[in-house]
N, C-alpha and C. Protein backbone atom coordinates (compact mmCIF):
# COMPACT_ATOMS: atom_id res chain seq x y z
N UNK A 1 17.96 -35.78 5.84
CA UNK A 1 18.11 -36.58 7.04
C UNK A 1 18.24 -38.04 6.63
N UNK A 2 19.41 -39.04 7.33
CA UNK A 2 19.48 -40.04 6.81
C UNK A 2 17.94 -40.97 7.27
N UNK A 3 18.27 -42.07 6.40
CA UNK A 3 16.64 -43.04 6.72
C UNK A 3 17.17 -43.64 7.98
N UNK A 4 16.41 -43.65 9.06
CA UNK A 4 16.30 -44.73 10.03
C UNK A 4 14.92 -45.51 9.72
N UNK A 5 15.79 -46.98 10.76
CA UNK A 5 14.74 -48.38 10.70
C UNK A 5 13.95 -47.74 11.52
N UNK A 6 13.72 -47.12 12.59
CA UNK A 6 12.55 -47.12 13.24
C UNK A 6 11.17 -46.49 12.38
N UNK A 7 10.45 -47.18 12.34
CA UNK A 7 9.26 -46.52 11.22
C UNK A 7 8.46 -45.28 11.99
N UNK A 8 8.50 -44.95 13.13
CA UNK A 8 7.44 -44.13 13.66
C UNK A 8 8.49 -42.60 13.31
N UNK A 9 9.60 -42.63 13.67
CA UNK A 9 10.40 -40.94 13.04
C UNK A 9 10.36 -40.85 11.86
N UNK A 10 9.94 -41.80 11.02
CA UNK A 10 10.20 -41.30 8.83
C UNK A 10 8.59 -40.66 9.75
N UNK A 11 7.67 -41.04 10.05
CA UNK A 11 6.02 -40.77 9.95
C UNK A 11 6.85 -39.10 10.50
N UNK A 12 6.71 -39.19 11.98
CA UNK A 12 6.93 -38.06 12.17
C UNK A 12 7.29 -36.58 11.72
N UNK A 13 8.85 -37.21 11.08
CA UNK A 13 9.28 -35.87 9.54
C UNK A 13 8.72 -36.14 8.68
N UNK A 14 7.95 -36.78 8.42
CA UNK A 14 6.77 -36.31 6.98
C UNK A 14 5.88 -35.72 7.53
N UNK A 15 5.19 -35.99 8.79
CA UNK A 15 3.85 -35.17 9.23
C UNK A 15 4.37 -33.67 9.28
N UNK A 16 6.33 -33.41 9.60
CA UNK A 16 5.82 -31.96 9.83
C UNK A 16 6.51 -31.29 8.70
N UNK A 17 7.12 -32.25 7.64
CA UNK A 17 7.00 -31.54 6.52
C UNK A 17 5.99 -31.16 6.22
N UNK A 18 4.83 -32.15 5.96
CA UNK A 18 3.56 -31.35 5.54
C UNK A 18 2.99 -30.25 6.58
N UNK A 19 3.32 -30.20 8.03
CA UNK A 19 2.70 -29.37 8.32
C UNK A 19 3.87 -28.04 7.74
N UNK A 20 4.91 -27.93 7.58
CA UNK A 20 5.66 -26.89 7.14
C UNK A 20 5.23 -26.63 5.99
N UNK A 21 4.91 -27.05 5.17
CA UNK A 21 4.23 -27.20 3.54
C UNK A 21 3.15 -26.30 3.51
N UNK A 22 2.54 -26.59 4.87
CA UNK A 22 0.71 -26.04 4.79
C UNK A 22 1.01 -24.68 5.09
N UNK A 23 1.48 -24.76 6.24
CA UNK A 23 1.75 -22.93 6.90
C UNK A 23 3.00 -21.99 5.99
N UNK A 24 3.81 -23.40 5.45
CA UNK A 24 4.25 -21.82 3.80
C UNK A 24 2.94 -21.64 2.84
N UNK A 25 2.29 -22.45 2.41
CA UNK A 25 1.45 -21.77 1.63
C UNK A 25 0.38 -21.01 2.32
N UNK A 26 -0.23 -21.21 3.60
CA UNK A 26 -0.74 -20.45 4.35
C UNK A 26 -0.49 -19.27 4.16
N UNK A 27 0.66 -18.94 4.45
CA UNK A 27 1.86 -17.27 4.43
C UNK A 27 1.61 -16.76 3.21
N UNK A 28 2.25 -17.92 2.16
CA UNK A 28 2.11 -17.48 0.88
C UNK A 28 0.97 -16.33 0.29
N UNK A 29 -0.31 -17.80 0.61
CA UNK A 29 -1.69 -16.90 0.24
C UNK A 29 -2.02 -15.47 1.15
N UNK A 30 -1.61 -15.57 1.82
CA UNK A 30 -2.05 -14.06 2.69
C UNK A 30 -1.09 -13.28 2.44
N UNK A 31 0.00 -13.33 2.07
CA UNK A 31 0.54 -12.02 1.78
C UNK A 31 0.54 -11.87 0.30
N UNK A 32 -0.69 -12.32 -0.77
CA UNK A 32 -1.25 -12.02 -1.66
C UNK A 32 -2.03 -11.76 -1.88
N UNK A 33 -2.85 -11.26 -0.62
CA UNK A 33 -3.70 -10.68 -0.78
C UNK A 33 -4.22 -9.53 -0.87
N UNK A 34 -4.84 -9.48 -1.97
CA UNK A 34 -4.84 -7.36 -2.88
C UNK A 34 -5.12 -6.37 -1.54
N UNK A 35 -4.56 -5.38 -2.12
CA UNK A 35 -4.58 -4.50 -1.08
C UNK A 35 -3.82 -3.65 -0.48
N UNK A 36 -3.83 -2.68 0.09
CA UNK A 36 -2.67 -2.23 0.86
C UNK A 36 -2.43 -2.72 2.11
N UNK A 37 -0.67 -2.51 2.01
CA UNK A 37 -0.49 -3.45 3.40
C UNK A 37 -1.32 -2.79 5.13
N UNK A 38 -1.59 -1.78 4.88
CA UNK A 38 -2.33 -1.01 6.61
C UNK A 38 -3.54 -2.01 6.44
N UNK A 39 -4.25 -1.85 5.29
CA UNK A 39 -5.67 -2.18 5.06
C UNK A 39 -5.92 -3.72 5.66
N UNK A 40 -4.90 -4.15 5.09
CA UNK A 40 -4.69 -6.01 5.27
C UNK A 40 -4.47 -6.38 6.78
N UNK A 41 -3.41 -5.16 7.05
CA UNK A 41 -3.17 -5.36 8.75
C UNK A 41 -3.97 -5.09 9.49
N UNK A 42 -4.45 -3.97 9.21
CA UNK A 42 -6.01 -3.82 10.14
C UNK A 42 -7.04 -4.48 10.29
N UNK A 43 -7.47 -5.20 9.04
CA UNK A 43 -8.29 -6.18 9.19
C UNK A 43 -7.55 -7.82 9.52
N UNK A 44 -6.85 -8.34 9.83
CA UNK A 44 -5.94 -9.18 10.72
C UNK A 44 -6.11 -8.88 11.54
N UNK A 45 -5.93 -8.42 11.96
CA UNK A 45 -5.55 -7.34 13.31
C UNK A 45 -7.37 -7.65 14.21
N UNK A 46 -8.28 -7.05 13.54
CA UNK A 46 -9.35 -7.02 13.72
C UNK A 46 -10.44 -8.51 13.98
N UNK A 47 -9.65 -9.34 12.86
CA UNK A 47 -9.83 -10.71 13.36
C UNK A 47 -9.62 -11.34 14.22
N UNK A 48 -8.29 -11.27 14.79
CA UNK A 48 -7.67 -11.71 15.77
C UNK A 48 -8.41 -11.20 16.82
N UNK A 49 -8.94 -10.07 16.95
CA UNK A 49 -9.55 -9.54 17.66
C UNK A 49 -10.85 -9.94 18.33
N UNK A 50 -11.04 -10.15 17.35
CA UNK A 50 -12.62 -10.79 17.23
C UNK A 50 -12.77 -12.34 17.45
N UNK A 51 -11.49 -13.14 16.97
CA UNK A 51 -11.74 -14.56 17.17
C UNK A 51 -11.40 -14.68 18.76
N UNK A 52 -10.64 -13.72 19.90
CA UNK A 52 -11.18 -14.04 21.27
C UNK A 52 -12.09 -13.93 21.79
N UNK A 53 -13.31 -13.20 21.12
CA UNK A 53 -14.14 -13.03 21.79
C UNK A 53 -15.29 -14.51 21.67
N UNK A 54 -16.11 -14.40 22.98
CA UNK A 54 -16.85 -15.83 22.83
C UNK A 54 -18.13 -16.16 21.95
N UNK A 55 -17.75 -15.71 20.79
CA UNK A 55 -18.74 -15.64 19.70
C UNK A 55 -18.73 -16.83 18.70
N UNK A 56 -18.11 -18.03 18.79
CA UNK A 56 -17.62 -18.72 18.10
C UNK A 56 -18.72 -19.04 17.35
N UNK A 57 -18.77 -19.10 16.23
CA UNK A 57 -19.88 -19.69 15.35
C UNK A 57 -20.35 -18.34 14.40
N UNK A 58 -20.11 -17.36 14.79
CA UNK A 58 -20.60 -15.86 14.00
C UNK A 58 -19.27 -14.82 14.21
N UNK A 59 -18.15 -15.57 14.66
CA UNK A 59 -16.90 -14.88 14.43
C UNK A 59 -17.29 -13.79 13.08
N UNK A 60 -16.66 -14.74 12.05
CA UNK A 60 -16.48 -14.20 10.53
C UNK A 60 -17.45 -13.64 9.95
N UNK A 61 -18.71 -13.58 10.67
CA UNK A 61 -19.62 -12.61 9.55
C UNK A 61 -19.21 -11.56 10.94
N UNK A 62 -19.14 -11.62 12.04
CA UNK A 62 -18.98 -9.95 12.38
C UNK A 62 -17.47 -9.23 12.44
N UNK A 63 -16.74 -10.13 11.88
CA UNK A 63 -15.34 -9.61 11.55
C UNK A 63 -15.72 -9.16 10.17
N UNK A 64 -15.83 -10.03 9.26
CA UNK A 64 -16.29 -9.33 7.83
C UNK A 64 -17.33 -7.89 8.08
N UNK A 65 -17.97 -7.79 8.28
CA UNK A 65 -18.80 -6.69 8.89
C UNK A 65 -18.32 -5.57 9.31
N UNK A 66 -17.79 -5.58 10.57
CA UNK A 66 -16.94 -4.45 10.75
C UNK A 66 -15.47 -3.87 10.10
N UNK A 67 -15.21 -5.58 9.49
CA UNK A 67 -14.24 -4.30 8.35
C UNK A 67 -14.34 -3.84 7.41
N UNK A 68 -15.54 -4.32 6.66
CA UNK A 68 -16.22 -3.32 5.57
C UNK A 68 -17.11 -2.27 6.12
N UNK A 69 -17.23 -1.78 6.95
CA UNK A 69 -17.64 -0.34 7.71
C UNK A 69 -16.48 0.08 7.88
N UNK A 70 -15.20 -0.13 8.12
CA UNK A 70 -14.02 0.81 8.66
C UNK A 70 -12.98 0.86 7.09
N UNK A 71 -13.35 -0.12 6.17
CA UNK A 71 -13.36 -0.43 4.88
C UNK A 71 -11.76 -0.63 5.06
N UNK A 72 -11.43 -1.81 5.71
CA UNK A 72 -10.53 -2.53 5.94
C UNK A 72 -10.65 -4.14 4.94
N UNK A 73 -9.45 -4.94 4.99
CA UNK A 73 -10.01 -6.02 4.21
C UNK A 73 -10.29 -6.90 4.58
N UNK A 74 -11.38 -7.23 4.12
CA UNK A 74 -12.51 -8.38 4.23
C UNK A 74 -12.02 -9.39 4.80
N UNK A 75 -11.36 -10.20 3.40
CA UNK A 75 -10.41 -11.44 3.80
C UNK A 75 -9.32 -11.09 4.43
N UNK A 76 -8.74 -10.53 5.02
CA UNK A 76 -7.67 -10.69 6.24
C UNK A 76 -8.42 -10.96 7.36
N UNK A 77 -9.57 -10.17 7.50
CA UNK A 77 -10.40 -10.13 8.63
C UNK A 77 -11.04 -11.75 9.05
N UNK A 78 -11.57 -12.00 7.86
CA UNK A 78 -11.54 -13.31 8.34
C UNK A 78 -10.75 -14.74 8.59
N UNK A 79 -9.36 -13.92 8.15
CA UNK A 79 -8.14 -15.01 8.02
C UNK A 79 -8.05 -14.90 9.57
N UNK A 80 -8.17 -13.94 9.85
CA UNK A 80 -7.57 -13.50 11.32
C UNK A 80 -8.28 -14.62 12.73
N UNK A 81 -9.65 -14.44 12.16
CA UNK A 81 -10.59 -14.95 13.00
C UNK A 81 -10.38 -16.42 13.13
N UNK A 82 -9.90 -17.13 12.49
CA UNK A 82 -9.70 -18.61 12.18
C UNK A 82 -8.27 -18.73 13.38
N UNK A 83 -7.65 -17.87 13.94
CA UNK A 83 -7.19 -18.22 15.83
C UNK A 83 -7.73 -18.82 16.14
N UNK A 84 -9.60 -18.93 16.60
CA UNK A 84 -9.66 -20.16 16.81
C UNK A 84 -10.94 -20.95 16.29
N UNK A 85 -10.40 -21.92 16.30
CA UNK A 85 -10.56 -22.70 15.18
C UNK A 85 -11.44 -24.33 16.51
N UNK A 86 -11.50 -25.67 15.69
CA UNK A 86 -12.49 -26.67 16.68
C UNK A 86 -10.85 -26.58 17.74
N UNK A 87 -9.82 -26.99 17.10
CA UNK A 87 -8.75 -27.19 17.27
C UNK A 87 -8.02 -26.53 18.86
N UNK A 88 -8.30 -24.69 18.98
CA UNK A 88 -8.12 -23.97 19.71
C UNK A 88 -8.95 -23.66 20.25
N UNK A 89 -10.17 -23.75 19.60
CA UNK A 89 -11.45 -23.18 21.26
C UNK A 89 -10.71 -23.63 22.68
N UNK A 90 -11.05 -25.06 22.44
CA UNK A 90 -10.77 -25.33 24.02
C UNK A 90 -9.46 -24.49 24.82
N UNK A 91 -8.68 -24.42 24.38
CA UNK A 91 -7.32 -23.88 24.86
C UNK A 91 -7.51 -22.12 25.11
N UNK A 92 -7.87 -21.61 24.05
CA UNK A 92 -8.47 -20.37 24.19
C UNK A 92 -9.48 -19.94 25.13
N UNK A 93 -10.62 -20.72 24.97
CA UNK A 93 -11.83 -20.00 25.90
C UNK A 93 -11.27 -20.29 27.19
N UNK A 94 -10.07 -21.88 27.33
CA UNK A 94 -10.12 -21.63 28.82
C UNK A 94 -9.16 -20.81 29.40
N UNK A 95 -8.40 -20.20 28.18
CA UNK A 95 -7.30 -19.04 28.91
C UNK A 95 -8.62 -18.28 29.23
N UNK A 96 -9.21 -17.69 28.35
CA UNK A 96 -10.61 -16.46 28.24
C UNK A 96 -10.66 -16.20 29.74
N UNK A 97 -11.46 -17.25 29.94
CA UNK A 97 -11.98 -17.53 31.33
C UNK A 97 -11.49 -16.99 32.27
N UNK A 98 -10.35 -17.91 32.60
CA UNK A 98 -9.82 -17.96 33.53
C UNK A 98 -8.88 -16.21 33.89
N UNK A 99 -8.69 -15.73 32.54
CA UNK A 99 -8.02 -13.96 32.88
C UNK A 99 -9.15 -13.54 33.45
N UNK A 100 -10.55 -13.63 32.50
CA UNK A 100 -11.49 -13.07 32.51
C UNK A 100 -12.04 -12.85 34.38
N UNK A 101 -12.64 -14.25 34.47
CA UNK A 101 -12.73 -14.44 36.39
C UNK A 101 -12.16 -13.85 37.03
N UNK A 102 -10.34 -14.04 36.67
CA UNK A 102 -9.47 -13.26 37.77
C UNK A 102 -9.68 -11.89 37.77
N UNK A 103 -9.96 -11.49 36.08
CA UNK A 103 -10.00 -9.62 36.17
C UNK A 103 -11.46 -9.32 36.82
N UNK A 104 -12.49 -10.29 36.78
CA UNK A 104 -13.92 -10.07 37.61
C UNK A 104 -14.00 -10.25 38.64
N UNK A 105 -13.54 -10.94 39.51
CA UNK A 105 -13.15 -11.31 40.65
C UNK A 105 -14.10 -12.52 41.31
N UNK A 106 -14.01 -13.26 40.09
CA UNK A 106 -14.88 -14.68 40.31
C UNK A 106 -14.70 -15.41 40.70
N UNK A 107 -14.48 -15.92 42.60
CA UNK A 107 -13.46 -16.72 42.98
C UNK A 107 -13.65 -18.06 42.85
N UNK A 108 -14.80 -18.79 42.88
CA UNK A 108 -15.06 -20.02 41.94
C UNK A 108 -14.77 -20.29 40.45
N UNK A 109 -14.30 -20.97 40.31
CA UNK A 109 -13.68 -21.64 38.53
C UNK A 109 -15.37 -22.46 38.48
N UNK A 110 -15.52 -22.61 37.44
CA UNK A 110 -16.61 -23.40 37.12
C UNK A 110 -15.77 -24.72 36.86
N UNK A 111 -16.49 -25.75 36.79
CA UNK A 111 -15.87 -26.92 36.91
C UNK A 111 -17.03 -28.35 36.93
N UNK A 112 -16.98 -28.81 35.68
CA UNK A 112 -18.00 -29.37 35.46
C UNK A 112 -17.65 -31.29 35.70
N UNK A 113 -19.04 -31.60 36.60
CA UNK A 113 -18.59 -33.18 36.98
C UNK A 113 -18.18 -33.59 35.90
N UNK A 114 -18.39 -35.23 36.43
CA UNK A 114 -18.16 -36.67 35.09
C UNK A 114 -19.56 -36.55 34.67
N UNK A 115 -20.62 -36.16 35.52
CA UNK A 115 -21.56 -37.04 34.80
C UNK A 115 -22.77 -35.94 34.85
N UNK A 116 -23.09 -35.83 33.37
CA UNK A 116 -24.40 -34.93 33.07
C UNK A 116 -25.62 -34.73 33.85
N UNK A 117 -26.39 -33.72 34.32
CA UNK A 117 -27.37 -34.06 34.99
C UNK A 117 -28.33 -32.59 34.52
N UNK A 118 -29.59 -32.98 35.01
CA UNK A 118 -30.40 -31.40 34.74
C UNK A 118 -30.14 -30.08 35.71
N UNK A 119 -29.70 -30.96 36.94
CA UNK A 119 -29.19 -29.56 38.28
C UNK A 119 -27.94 -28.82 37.41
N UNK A 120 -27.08 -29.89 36.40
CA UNK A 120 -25.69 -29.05 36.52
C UNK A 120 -26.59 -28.41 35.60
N UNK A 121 -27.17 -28.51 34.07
CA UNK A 121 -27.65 -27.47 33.49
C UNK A 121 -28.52 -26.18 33.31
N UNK A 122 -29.26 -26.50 34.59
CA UNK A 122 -29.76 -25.28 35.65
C UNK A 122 -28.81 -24.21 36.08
N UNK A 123 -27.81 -25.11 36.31
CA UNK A 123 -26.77 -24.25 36.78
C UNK A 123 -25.97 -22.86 36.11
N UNK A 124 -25.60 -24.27 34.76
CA UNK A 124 -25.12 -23.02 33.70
C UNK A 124 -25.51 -22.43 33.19
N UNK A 125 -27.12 -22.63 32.89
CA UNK A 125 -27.92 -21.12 32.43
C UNK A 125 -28.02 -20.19 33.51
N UNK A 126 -28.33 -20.56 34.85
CA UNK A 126 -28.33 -19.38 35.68
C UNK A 126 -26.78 -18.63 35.97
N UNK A 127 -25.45 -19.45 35.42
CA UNK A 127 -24.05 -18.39 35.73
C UNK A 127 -24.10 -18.17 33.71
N UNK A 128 -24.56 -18.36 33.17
CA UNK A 128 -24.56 -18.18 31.56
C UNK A 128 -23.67 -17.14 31.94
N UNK A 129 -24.67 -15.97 32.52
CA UNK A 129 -24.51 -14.20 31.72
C UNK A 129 -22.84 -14.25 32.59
N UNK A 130 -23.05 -14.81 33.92
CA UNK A 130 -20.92 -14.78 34.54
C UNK A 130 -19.73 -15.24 33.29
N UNK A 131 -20.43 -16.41 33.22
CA UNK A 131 -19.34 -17.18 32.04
C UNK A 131 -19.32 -16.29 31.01
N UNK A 132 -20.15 -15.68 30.39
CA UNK A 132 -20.03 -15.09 28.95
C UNK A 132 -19.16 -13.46 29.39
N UNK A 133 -19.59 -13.27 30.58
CA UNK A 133 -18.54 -11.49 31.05
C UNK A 133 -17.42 -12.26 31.04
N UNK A 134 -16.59 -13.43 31.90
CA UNK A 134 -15.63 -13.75 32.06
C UNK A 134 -14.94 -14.13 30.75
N UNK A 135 -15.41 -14.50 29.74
CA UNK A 135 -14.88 -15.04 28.28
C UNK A 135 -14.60 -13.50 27.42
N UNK A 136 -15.99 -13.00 27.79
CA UNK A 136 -15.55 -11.34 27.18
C UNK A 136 -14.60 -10.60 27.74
N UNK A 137 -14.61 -10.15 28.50
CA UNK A 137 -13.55 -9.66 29.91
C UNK A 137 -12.13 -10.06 29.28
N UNK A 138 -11.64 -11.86 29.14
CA UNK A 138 -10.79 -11.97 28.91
C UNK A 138 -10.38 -12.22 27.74
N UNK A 139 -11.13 -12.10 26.99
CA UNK A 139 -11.12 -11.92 25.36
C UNK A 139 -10.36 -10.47 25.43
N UNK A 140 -11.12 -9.77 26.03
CA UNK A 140 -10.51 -8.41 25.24
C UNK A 140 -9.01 -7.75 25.98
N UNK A 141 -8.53 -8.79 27.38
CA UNK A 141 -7.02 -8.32 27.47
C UNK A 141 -6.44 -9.10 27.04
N UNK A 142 -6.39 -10.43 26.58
CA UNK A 142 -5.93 -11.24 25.40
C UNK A 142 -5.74 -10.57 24.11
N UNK A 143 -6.99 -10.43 23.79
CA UNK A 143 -6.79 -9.97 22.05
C UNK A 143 -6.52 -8.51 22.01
N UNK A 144 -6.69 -7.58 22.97
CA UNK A 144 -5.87 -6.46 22.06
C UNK A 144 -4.33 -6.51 22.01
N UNK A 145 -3.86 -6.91 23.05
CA UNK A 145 -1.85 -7.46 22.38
C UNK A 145 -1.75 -8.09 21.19
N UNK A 146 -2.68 -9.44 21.16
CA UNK A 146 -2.49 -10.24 20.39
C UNK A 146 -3.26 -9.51 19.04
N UNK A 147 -4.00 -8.12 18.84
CA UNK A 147 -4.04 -8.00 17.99
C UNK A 147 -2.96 -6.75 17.18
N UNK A 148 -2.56 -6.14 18.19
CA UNK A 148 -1.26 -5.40 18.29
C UNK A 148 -0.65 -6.13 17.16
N UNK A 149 -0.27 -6.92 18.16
CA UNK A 149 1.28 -7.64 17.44
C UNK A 149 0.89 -8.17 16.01
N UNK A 150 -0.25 -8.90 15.91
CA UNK A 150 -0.63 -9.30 14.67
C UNK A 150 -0.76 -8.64 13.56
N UNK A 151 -1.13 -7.03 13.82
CA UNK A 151 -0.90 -5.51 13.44
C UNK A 151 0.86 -6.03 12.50
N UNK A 152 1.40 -5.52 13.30
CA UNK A 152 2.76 -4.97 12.92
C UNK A 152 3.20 -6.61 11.89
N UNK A 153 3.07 -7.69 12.58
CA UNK A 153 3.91 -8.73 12.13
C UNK A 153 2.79 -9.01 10.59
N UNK A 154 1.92 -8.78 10.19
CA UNK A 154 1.23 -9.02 9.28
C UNK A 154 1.61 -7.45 7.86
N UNK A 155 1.80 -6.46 8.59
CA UNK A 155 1.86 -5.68 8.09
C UNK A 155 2.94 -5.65 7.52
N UNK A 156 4.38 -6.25 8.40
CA UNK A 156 5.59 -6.19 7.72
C UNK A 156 5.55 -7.40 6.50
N UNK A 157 5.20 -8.53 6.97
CA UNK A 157 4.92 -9.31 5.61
C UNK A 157 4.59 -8.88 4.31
N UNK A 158 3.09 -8.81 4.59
CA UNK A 158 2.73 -8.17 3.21
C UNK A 158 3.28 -6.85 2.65
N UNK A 159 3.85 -6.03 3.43
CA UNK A 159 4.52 -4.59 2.89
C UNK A 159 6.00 -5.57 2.20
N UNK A 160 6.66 -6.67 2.69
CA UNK A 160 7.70 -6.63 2.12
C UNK A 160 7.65 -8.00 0.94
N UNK A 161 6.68 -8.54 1.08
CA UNK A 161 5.84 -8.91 -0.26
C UNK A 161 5.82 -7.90 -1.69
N UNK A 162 5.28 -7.37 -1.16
CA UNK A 162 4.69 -6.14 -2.02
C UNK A 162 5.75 -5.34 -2.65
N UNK A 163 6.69 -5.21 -1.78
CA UNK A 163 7.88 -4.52 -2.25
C UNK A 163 8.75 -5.07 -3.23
N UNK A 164 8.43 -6.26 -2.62
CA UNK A 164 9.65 -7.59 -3.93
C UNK A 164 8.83 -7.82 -4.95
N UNK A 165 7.49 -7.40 -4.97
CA UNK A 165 6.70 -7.43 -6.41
C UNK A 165 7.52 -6.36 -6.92
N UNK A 166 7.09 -5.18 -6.79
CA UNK A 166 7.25 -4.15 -7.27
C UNK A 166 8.72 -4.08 -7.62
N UNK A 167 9.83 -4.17 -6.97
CA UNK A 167 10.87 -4.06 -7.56
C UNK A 167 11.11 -5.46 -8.78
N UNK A 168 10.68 -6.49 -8.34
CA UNK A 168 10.32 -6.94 -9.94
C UNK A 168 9.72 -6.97 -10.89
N UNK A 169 8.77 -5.89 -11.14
CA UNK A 169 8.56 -5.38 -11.87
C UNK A 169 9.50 -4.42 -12.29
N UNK A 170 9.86 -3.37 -11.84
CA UNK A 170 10.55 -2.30 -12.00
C UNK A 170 12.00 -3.16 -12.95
N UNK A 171 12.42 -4.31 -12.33
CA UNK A 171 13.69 -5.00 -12.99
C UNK A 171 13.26 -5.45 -14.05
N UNK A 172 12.24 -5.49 -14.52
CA UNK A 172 11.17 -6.35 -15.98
C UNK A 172 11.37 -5.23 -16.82
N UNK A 173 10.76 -3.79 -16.38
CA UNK A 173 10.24 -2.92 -17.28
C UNK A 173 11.92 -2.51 -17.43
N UNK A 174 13.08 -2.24 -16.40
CA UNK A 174 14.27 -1.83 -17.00
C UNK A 174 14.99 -2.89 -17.96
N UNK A 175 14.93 -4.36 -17.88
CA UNK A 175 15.28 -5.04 -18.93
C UNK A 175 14.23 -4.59 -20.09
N UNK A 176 13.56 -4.50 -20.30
CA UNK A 176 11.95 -4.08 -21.22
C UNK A 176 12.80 -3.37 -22.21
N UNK A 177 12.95 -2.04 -21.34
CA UNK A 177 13.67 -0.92 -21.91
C UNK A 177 15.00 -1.02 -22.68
N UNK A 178 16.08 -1.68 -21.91
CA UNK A 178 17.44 -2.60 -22.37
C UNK A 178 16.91 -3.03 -23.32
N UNK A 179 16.44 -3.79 -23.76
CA UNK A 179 16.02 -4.42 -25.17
C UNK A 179 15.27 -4.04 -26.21
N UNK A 180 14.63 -3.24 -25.55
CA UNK A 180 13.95 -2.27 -26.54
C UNK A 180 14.76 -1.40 -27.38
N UNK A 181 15.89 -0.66 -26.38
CA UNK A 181 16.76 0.15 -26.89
C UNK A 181 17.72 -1.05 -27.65
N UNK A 182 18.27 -1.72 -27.31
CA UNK A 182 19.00 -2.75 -28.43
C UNK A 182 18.53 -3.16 -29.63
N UNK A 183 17.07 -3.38 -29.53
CA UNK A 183 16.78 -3.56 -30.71
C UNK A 183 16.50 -2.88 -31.77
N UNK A 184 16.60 -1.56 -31.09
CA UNK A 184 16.10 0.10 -31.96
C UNK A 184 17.48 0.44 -32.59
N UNK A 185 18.72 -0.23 -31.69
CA UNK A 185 20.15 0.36 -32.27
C UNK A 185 20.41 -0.91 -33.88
N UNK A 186 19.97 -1.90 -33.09
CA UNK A 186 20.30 -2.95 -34.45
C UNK A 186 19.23 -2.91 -35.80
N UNK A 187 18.25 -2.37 -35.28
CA UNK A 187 17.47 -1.97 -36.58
C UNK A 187 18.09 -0.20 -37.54
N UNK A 188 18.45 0.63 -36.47
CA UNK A 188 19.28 1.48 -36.98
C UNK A 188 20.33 0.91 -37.46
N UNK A 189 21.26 0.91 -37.27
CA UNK A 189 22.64 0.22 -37.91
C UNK A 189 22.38 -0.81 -39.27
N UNK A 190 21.40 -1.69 -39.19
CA UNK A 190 21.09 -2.62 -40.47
C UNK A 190 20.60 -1.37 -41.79
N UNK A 191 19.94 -0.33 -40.94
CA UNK A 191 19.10 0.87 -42.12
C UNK A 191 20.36 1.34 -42.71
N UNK A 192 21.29 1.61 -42.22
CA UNK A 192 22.43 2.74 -42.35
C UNK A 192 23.59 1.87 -43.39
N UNK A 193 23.47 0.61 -43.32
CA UNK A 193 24.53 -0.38 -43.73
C UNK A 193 23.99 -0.02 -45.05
N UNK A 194 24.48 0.03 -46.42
CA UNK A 194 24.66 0.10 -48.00
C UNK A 194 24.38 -1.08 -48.54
């Protein structure tokens, strides 16, 4: 891209080069990670799963957890869970919510003033156990699509990762062989020469 004088667009295409930079090696590292590709997807899959639910802070030890009981992998599981992140809570829990309410039939939104007080926090411990069904509730018609899909699109990665290992290998060990055999003919032929 040519240079322009305005200084704030060079900032801009560098910020999202680097962010393009981060999320290839992001990709990179996860579809190197050992394993078979179901194993890897399932536990993705399982993360994702788990990072809608309103557990934030003990996500990753109960994603790690349950995929070493279903003996899925570990680290996908917790790659998965990192959906959300300080970054996405907010955006997330308040989709959560708000499916969640509608699928409960909670016709008040909670909705918190400007200004702190002890009545409002009376408040939210006594709707706690509402808010936490409504975050669960909509955690779980959120995240099972979203862990669907994360299923298949994680799975095709790393399966076709895996595949371009393997056939380079396979192209290593047939040059291997090519040269092996060349060098077995030129050591014959030098024996045979007088």
């Amino acid at each position: 891209m040519p240079y322009t004088s305005r200084p704030d667009r060079g900032i801009r295409i560098n910020k999202q080069g680097n962010l393009r930079k981060f999320l290839r090696r992001l990709y990179e590292r996860f579809v190197k990670i050992r394993g078979r590709p179901r194993e890897i997807a399932l536990g993705f899959a399982l993360g994702l799963f788990i990072g809608m639910s309103p557990t934030m802070g003990i996500q990753m030890p109960i994603a790690v957890f349950f995929a070493a009981i279903f003996q899925w992998s570990k680290i996908s599981a917790a790659v998965g869970v990192w959906i959300t992140n300080p970054f996405t809570a907010p955006f997330i829990y308040g989709l959560t919510y708000v499916v969640g309410a509608r699928l409960l039939g909670l016709k008040a939104s909670l909705t918190l003033p400007n200004n702190f007080s002890w009545d409002l926090l009376k408040e939210l411990i006594a709707n706690a156990p509402l808010i936490f069904g409504a975050l669960a509730a909509g955690g779980i018609i959120i995240g099972l699509p979203l862990a669907v899909a994360g299923y298949f699109l994680s799975y095709g990665a790393v399966n076709k990762y895996q595949q371009k290992v393997k056939d380079q290998i396979a192209a290593r060990k047939a040059l291997l062989v090519h040269t092996k055999e060349k060098v077995k003919q030129k050591i014959h032929t030098k024996r045979m020469k007088p």
